[in-house]
C-alpha atoms as a PDB file:
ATOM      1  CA  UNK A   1      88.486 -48.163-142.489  1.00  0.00           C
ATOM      2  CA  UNK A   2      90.737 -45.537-141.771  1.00  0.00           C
ATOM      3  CA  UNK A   3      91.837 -44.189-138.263  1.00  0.00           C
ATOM      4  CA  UNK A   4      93.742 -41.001-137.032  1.00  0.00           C
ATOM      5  CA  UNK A   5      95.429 -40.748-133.931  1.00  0.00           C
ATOM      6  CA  UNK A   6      96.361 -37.534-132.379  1.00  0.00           C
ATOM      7  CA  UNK A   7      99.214 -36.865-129.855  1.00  0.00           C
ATOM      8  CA  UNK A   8     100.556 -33.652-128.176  1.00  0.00           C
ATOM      9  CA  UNK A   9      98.239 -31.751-126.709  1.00  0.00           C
ATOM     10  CA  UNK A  10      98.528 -30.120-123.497  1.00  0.00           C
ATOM     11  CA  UNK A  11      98.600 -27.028-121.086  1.00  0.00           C
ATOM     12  CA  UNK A  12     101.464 -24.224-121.892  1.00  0.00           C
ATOM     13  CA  UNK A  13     102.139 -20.586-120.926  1.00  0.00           C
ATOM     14  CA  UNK A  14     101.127 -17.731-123.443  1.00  0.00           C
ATOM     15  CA  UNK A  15     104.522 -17.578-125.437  1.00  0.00           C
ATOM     16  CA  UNK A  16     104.898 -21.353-125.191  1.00  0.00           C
ATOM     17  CA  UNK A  17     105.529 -24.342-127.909  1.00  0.00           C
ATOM     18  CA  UNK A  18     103.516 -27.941-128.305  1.00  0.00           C
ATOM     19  CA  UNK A  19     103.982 -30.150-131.205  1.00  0.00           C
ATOM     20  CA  UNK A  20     100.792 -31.981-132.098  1.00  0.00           C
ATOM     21  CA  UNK A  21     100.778 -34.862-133.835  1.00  0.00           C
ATOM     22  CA  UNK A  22      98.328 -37.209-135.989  1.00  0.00           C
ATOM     23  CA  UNK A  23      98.957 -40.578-137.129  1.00  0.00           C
ATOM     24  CA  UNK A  24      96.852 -42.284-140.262  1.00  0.00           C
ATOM     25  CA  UNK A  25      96.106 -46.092-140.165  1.00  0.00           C
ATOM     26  CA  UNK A  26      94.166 -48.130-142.486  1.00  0.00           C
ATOM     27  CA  UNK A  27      92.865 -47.831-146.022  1.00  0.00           C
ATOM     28  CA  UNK A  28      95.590 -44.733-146.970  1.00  0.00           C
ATOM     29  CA  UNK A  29      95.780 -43.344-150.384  1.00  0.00           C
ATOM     30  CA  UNK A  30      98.556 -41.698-152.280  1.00  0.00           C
ATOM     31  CA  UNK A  31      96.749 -38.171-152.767  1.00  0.00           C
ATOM     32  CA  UNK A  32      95.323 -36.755-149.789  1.00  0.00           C
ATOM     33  CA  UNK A  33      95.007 -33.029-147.732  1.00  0.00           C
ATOM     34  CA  UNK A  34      95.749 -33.923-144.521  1.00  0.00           C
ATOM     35  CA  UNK A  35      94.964 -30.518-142.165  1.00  0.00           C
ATOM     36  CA  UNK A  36      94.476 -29.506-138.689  1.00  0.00           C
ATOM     37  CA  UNK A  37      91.081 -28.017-137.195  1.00  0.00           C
ATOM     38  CA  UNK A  38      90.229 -26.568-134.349  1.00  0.00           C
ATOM     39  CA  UNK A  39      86.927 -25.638-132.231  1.00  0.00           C
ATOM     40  CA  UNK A  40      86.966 -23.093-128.949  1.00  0.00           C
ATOM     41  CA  UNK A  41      84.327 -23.421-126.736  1.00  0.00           C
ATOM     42  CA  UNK A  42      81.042 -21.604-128.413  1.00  0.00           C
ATOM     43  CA  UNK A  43      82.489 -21.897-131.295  1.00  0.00           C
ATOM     44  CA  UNK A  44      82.621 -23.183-134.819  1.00  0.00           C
ATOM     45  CA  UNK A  45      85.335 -25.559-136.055  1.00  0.00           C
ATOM     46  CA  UNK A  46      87.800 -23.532-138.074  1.00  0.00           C
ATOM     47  CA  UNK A  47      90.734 -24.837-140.356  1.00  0.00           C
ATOM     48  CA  UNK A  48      93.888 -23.965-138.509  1.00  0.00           C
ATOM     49  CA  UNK A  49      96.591 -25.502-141.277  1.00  0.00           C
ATOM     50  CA  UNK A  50      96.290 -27.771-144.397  1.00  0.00           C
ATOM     51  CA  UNK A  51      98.640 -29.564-146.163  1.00  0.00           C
ATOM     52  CA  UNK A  52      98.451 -31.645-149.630  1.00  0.00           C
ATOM     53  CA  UNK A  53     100.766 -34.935-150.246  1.00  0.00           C
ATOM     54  CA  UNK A  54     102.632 -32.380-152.895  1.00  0.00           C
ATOM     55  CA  UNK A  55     103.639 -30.034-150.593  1.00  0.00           C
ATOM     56  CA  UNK A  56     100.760 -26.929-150.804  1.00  0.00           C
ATOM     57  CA  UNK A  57      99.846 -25.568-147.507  1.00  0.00           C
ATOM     58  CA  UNK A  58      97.099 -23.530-146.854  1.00  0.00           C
ATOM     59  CA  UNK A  59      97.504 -21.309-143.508  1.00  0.00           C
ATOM     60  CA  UNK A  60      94.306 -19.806-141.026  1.00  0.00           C
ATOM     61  CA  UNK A  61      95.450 -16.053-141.376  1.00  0.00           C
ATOM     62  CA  UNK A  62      95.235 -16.179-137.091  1.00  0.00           C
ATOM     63  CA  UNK A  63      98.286 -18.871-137.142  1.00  0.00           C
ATOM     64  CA  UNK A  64     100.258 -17.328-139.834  1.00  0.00           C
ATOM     65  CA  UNK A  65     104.240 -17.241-139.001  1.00  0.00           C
ATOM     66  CA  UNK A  66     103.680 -18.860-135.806  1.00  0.00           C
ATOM     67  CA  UNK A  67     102.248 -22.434-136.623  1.00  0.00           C
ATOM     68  CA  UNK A  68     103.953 -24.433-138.974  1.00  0.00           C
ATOM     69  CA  UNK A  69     102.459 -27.542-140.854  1.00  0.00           C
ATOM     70  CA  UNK A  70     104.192 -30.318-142.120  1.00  0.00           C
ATOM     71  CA  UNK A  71     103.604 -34.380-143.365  1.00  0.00           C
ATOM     72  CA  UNK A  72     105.675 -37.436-144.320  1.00  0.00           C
ATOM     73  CA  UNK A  73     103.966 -39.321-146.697  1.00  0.00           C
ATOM     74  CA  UNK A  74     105.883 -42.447-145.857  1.00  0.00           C
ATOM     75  CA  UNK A  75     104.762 -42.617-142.386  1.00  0.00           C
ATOM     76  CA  UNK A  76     100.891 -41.195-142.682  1.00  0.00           C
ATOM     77  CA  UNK A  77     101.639 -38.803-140.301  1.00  0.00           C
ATOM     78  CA  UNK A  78     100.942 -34.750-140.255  1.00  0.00           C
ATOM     79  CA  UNK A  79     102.797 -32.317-137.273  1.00  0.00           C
ATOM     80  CA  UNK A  80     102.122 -28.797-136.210  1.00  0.00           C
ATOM     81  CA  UNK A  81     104.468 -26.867-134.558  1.00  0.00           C
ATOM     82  CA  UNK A  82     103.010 -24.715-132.621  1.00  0.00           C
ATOM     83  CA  UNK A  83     105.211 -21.750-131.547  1.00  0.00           C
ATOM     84  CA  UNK A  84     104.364 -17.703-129.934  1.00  0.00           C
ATOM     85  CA  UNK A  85     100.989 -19.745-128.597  1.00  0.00           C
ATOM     86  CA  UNK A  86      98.714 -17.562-127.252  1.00  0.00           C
ATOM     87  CA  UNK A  87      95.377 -17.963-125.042  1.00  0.00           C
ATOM     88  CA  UNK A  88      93.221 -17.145-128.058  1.00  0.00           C
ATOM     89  CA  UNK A  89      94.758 -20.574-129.136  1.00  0.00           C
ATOM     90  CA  UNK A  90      93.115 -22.601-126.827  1.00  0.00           C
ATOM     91  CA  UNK A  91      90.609 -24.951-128.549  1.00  0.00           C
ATOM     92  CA  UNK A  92      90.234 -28.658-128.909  1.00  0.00           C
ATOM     93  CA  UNK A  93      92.453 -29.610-132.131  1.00  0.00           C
ATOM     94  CA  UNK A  94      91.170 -32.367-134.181  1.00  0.00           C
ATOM     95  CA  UNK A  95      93.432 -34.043-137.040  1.00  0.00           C
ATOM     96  CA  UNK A  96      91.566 -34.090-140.706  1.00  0.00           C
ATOM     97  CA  UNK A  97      91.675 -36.436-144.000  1.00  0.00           C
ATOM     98  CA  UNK A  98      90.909 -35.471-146.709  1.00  0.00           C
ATOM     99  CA  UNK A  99      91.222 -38.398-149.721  1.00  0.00           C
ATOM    100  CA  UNK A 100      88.513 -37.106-151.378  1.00  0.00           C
ATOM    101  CA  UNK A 101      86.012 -39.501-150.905  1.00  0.00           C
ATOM    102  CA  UNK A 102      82.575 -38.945-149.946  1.00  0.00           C
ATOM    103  CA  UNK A 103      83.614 -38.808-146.662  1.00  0.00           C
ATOM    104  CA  UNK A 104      86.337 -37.016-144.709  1.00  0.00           C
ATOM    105  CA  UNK A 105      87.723 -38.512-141.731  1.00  0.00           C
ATOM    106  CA  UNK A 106      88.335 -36.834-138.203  1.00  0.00           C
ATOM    107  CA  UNK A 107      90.631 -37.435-134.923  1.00  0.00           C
ATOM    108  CA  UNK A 108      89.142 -37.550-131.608  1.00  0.00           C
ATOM    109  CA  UNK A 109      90.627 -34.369-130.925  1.00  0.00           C
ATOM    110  CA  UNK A 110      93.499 -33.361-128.734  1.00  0.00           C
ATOM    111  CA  UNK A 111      93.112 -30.409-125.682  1.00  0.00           C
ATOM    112  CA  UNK A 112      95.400 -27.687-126.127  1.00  0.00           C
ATOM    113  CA  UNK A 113      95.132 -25.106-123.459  1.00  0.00           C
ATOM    114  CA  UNK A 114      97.299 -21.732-123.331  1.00  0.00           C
ATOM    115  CA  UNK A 115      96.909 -19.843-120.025  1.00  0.00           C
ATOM    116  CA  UNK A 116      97.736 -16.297-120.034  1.00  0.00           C
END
């Protein structure tokens, strides 16, 4: 069984920061994507940042040179930095692994709120 735990969400001012984090627990493997997600209201859920345990990151063009993604392996845990946040951000942001099983695995998903 394999959990993920998200952390830092929150309400911020158009030009603001948040960190978000995502913790894995359980049955981890080696080789995994582990990526961020998120899902406005009306909406569907969109990939926001991806990351592979080698390194490769894969970018939303939206998020590009403001967001930055980033793992360590040793810990199971994936950050985004969230930086130049804007209200278009706003969207529940769910944590994402990928260990490619038949099954991915999803966090419950952490409010993140910019007002303008």
């Amino acid at each position: 069984q394999v959990q993920l735990v998200e952390s830092g969400g929150g309400l911020v001012q158009a030009g603001g920061s948040l960190r978000l984090s995502c913790v894995a627990s359980g049955r981890i493997f080696s080789v995994s994507v582990m990526g961020w997600y998120r899902q406005a209201p009306g909406k569907q859920r969109e990939l926001v940042a991806a990351i592979n345990s080698g390194g490769t990151i894969n970018y939303a063009d939206s998020v590009k040179g403001r967001f930055t993604i980033s793992r360590d392996n040793a810990k199971n845990t994936v950050y985004l930095q969230m930086n130049s946040l804007k209200p278009e951000d706003t969207a529940v942001y769910y944590c994402n692994l990928n260990q490619f099983e038949p099954r991915n695995y999803w966090g419950q998903g952490t409010q993140v709120t910019v007002s303008s």
